[in-house]
PDB file of N, CA and C in Angstrom:
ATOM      1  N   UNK A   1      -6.874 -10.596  19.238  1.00  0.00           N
ATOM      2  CA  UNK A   1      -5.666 -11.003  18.554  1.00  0.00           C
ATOM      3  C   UNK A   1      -5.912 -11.233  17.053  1.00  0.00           C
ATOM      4  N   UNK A   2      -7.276 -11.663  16.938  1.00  0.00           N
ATOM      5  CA  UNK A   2      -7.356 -11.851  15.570  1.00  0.00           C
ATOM      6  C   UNK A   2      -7.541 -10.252  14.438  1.00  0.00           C
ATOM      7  N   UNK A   3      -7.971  -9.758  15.552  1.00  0.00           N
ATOM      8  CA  UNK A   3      -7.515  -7.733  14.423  1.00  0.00           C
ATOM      9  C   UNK A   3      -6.104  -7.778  14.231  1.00  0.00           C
ATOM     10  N   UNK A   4      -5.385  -7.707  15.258  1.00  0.00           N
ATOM     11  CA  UNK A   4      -3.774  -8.066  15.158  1.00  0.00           C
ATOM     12  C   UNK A   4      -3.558  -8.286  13.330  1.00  0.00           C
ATOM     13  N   UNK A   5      -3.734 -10.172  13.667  1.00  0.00           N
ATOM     14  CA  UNK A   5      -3.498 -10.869  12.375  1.00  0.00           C
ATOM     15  C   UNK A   5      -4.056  -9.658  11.059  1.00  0.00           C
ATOM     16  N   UNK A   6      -5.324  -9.532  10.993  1.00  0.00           N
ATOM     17  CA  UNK A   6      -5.967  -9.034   9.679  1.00  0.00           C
ATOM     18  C   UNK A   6      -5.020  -8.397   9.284  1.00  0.00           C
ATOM     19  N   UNK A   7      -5.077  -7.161  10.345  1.00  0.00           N
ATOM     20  CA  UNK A   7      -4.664  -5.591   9.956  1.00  0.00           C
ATOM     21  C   UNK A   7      -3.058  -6.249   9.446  1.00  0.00           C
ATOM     22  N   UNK A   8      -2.372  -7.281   9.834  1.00  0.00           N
ATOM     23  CA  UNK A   8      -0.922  -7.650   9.544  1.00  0.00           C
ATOM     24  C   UNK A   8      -0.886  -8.047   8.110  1.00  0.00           C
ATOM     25  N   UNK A   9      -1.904  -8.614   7.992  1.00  0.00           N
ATOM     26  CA  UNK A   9      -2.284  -9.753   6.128  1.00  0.00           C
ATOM     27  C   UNK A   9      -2.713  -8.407   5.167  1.00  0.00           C
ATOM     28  N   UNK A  10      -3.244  -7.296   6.272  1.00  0.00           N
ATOM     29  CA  UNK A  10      -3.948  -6.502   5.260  1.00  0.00           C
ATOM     30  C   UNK A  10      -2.378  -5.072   4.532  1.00  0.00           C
ATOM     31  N   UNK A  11      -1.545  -5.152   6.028  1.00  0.00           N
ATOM     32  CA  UNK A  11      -0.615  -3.961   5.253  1.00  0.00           C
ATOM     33  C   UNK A  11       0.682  -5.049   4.704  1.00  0.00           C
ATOM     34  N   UNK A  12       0.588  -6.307   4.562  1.00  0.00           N
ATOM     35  CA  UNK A  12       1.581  -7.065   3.629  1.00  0.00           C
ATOM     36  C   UNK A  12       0.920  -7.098   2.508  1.00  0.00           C
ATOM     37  N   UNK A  13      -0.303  -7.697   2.472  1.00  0.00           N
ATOM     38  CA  UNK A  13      -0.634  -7.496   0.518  1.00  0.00           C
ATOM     39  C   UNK A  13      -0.940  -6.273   0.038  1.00  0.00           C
ATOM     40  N   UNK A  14      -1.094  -5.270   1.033  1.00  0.00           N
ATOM     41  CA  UNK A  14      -1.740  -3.899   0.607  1.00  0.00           C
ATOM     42  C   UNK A  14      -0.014  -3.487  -0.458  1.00  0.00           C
ATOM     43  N   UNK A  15       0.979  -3.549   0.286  1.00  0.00           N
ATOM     44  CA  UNK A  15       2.326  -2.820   0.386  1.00  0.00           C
ATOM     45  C   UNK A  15       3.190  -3.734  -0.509  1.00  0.00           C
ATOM     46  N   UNK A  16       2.773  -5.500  -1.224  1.00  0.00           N
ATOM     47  CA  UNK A  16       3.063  -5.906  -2.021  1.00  0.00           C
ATOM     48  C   UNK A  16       2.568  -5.487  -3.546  1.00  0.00           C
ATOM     49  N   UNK A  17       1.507  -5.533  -3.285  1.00  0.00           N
ATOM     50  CA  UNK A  17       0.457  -5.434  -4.589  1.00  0.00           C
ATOM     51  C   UNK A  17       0.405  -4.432  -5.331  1.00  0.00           C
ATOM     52  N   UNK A  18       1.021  -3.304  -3.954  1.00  0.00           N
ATOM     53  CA  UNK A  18       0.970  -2.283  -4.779  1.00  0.00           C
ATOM     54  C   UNK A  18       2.424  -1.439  -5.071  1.00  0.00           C
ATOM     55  N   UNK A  19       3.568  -1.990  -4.603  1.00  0.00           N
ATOM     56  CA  UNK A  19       4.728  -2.130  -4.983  1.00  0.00           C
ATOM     57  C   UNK A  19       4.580  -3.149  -6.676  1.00  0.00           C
ATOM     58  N   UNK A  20       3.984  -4.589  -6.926  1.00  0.00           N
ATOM     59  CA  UNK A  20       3.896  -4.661  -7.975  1.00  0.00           C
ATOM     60  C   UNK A  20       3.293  -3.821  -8.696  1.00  0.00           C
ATOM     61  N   UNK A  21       1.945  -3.304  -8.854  1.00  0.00           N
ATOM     62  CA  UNK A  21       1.235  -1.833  -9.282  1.00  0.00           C
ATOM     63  C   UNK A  21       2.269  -0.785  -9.586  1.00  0.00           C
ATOM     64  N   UNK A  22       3.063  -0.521  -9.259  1.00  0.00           N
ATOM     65  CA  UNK A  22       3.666   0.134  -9.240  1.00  0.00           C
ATOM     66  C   UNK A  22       5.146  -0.083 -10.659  1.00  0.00           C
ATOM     67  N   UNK A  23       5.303  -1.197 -10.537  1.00  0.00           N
ATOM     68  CA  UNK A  23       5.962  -1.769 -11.700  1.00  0.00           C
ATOM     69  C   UNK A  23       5.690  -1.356 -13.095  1.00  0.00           C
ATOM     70  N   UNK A  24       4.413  -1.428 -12.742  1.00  0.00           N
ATOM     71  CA  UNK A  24       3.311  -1.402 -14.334  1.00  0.00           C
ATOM     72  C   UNK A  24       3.261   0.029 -14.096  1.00  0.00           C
ATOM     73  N   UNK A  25       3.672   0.866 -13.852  1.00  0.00           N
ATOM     74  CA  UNK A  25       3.496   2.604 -14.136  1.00  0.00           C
ATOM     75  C   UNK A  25       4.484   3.100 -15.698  1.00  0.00           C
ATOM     76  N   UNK A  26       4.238   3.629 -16.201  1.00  0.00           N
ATOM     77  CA  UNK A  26       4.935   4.511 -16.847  1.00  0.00           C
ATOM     78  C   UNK A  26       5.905   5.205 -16.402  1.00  0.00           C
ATOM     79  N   UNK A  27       7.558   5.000 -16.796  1.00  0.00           N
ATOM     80  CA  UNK A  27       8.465   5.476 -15.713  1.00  0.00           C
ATOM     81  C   UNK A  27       8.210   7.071 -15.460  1.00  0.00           C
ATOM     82  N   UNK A  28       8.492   8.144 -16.043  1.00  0.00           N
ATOM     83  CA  UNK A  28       8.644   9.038 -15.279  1.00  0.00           C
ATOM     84  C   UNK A  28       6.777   9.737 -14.185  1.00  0.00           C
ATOM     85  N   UNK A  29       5.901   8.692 -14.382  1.00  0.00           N
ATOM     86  CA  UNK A  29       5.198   9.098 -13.394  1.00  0.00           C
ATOM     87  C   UNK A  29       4.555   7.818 -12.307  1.00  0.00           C
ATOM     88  N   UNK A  30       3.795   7.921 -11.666  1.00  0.00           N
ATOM     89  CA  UNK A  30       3.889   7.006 -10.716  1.00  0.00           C
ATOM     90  C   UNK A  30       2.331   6.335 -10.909  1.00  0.00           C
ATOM     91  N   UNK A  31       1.342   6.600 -11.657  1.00  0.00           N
ATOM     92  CA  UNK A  31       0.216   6.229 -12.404  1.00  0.00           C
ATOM     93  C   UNK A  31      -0.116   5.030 -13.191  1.00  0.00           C
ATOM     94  N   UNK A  32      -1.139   4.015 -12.733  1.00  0.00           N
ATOM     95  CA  UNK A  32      -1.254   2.654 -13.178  1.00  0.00           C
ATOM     96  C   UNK A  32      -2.782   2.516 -13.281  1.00  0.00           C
ATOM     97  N   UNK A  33      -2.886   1.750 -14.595  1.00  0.00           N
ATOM     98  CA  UNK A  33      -4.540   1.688 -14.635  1.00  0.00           C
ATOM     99  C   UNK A  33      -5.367   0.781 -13.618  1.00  0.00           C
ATOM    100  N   UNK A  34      -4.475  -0.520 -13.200  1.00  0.00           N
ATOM    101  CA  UNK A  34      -4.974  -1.216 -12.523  1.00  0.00           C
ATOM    102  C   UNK A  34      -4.380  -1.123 -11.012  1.00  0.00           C
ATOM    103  N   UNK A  35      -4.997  -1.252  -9.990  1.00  0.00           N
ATOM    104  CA  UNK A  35      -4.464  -0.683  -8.529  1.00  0.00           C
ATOM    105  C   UNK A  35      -4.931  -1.501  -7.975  1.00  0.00           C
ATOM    106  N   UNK A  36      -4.667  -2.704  -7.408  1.00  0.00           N
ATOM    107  CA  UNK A  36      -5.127  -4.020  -6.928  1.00  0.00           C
ATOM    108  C   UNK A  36      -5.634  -3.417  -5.529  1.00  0.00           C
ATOM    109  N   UNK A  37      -4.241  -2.758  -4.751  1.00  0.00           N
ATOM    110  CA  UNK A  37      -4.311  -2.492  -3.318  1.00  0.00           C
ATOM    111  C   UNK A  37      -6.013  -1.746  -3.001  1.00  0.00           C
ATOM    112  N   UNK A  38      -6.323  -0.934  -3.582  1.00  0.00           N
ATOM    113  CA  UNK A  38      -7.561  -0.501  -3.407  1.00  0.00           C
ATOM    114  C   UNK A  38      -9.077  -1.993  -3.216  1.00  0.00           C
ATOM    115  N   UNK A  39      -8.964  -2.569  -3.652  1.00  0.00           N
ATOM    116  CA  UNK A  39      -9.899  -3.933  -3.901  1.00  0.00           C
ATOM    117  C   UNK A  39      -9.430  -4.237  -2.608  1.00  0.00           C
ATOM    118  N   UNK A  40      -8.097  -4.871  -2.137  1.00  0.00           N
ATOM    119  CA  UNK A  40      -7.584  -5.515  -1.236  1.00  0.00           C
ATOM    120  C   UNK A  40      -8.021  -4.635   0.144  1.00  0.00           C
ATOM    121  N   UNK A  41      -8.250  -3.526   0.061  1.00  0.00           N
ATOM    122  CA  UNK A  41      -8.540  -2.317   1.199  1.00  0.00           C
ATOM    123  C   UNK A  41     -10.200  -2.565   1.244  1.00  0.00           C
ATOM    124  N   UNK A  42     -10.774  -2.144   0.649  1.00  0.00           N
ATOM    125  CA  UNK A  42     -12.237  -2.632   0.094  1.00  0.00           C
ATOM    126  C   UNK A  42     -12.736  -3.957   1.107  1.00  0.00           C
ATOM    127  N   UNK A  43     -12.009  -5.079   0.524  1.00  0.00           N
ATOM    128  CA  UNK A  43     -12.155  -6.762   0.804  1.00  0.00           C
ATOM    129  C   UNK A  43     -12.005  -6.312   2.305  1.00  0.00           C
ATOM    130  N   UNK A  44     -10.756  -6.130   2.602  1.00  0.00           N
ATOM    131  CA  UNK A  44     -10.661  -6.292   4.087  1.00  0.00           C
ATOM    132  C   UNK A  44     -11.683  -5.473   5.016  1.00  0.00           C
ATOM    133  N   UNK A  45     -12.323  -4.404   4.338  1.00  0.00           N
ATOM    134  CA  UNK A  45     -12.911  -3.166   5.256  1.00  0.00           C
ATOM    135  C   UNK A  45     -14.411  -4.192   5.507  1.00  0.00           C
ATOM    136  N   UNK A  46     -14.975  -4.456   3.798  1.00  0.00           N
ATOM    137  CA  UNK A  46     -16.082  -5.350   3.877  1.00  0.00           C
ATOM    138  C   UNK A  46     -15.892  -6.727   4.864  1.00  0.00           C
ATOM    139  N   UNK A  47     -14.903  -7.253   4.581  1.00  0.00           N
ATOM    140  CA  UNK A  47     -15.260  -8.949   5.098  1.00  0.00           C
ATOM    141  C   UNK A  47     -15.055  -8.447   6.790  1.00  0.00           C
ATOM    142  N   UNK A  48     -13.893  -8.046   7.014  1.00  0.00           N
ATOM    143  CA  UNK A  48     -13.180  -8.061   8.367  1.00  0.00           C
ATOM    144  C   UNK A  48     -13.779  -6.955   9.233  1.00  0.00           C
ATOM    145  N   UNK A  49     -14.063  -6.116   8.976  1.00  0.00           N
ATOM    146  CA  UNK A  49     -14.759  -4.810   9.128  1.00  0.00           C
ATOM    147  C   UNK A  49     -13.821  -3.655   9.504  1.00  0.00           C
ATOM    148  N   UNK A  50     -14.340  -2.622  10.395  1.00  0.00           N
ATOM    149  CA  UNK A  50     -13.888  -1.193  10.375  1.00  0.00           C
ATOM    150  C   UNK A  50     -12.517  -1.252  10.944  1.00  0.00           C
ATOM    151  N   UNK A  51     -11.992  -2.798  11.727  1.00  0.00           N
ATOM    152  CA  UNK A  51     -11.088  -2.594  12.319  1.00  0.00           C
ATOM    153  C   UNK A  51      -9.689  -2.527  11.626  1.00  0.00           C
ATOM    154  N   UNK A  52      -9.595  -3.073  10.393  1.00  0.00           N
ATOM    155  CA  UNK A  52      -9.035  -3.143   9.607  1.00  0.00           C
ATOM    156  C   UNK A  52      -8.207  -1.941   8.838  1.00  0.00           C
ATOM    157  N   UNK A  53      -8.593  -0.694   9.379  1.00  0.00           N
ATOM    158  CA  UNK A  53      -8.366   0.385   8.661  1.00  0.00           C
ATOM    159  C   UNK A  53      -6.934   0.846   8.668  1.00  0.00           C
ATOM    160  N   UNK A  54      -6.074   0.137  10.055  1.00  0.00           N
ATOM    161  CA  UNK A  54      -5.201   0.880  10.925  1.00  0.00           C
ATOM    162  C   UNK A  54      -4.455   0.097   9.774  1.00  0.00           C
ATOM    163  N   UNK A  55      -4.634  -1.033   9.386  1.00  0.00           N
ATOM    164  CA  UNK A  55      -3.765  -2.035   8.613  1.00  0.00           C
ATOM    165  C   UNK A  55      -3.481  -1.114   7.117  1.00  0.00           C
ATOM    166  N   UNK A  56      -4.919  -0.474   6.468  1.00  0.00           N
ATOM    167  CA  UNK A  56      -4.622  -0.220   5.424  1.00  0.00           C
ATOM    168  C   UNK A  56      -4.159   1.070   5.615  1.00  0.00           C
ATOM    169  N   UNK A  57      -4.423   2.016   6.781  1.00  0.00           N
ATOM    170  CA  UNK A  57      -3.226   3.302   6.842  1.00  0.00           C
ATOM    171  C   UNK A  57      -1.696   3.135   6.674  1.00  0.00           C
ATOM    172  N   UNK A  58      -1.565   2.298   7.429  1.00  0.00           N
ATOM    173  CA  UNK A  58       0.058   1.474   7.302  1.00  0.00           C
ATOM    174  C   UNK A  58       0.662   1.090   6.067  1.00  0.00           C
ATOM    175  N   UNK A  59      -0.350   0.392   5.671  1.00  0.00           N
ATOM    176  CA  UNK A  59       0.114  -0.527   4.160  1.00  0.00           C
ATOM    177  C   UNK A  59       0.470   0.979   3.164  1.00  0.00           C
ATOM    178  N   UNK A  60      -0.661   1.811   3.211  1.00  0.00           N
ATOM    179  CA  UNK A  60      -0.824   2.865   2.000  1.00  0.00           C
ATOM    180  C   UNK A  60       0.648   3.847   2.342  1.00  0.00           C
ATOM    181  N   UNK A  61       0.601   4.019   3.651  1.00  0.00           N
ATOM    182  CA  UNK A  61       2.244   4.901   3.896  1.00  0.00           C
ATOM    183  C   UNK A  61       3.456   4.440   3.721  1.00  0.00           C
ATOM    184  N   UNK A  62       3.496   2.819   4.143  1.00  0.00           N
ATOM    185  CA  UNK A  62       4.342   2.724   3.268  1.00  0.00           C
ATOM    186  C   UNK A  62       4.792   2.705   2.304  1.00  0.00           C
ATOM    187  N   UNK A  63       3.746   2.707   1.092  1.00  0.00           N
ATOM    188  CA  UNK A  63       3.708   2.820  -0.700  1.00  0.00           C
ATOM    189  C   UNK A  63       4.165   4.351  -0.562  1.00  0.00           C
ATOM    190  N   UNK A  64       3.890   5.054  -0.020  1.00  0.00           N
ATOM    191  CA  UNK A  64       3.495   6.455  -0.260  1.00  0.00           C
ATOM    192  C   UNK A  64       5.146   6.879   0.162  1.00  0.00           C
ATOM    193  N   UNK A  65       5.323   6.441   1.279  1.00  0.00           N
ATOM    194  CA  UNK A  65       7.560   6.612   1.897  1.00  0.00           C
ATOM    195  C   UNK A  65       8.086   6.062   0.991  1.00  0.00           C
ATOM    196  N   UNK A  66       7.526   4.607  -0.127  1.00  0.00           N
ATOM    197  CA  UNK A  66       8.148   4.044  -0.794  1.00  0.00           C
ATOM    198  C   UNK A  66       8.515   4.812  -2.134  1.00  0.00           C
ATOM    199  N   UNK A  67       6.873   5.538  -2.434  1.00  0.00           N
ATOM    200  CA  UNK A  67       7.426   6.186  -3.541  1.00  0.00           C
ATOM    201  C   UNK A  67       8.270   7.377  -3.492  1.00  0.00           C
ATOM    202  N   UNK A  68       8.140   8.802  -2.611  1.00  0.00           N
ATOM    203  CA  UNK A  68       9.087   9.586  -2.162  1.00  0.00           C
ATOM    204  C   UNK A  68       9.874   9.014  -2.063  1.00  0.00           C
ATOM    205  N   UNK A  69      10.580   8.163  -1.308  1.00  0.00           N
ATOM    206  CA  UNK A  69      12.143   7.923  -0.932  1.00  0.00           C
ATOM    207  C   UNK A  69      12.730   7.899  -2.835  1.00  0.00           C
ATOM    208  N   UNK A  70      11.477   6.870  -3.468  1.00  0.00           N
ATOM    209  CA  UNK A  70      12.257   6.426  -4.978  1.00  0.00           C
ATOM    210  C   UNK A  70      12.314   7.383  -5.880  1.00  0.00           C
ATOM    211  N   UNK A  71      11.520   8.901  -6.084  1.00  0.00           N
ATOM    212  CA  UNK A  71      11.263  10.085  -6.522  1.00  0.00           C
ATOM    213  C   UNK A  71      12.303  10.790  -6.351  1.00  0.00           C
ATOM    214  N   UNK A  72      12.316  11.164  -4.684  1.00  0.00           N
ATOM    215  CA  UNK A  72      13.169  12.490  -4.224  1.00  0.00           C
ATOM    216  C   UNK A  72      14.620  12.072  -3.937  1.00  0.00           C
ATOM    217  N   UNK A  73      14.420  10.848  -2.937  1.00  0.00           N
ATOM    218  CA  UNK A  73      15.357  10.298  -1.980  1.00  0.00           C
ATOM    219  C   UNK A  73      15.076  11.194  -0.728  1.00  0.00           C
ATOM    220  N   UNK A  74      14.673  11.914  -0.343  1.00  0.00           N
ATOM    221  CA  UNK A  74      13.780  12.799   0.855  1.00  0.00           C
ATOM    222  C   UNK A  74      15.004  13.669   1.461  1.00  0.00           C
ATOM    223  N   UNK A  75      15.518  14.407  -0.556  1.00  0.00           N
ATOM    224  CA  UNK A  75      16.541  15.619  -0.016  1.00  0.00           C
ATOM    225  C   UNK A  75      18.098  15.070   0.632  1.00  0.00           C
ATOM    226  N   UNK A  76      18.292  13.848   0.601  1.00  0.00           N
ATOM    227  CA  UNK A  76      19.449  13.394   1.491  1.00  0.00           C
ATOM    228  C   UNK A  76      20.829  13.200  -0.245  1.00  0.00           C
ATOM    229  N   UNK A  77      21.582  14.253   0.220  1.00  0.00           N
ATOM    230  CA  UNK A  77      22.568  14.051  -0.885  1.00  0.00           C
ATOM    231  C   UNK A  77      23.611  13.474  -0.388  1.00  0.00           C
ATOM    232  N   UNK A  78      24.634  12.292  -0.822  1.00  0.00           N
ATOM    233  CA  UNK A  78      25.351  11.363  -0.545  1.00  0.00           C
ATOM    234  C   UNK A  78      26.100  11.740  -1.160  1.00  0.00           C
TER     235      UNK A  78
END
């Protein structure tokens, strides 16, 4: 239960941090010098270990749906 928890702590700050990261980009591209979420992926892989990974696949796709959806809108014209 306690992988549960990690992997849960690990795709909320992964998917915060780097939604803020993301703030700090230059608007028309999606590029930031500082990328917290990577450290935070790092921390968790080191302290918590390998189990942790499923957390930061999660966390990173959602940045990744987050940014497509905010780019494209994923082709859906309204």
């Amino acid at each position: 239960t306690k992988t549960v928890w990690y992997n849960l702590a690990v795709v909320v700050l992964y998917s915060i941090c780097g939604y803020l990261g993301l703030l700090l980009a230059v608007p028309p591209g999606y590029a930031t010098a500082i990328w917290v979420p990577s450290g935070i992926a790092l921390g968790a892989v080191l302290v918590w270990g390998l189990s942790t990974l499923p957390g930061v696949f999660i966390g990173s796709f959602i940045l990744n749906f987050y940014v497509t959806w905010h780019n494209t809108g994923l082709g859906i014209d309204a």
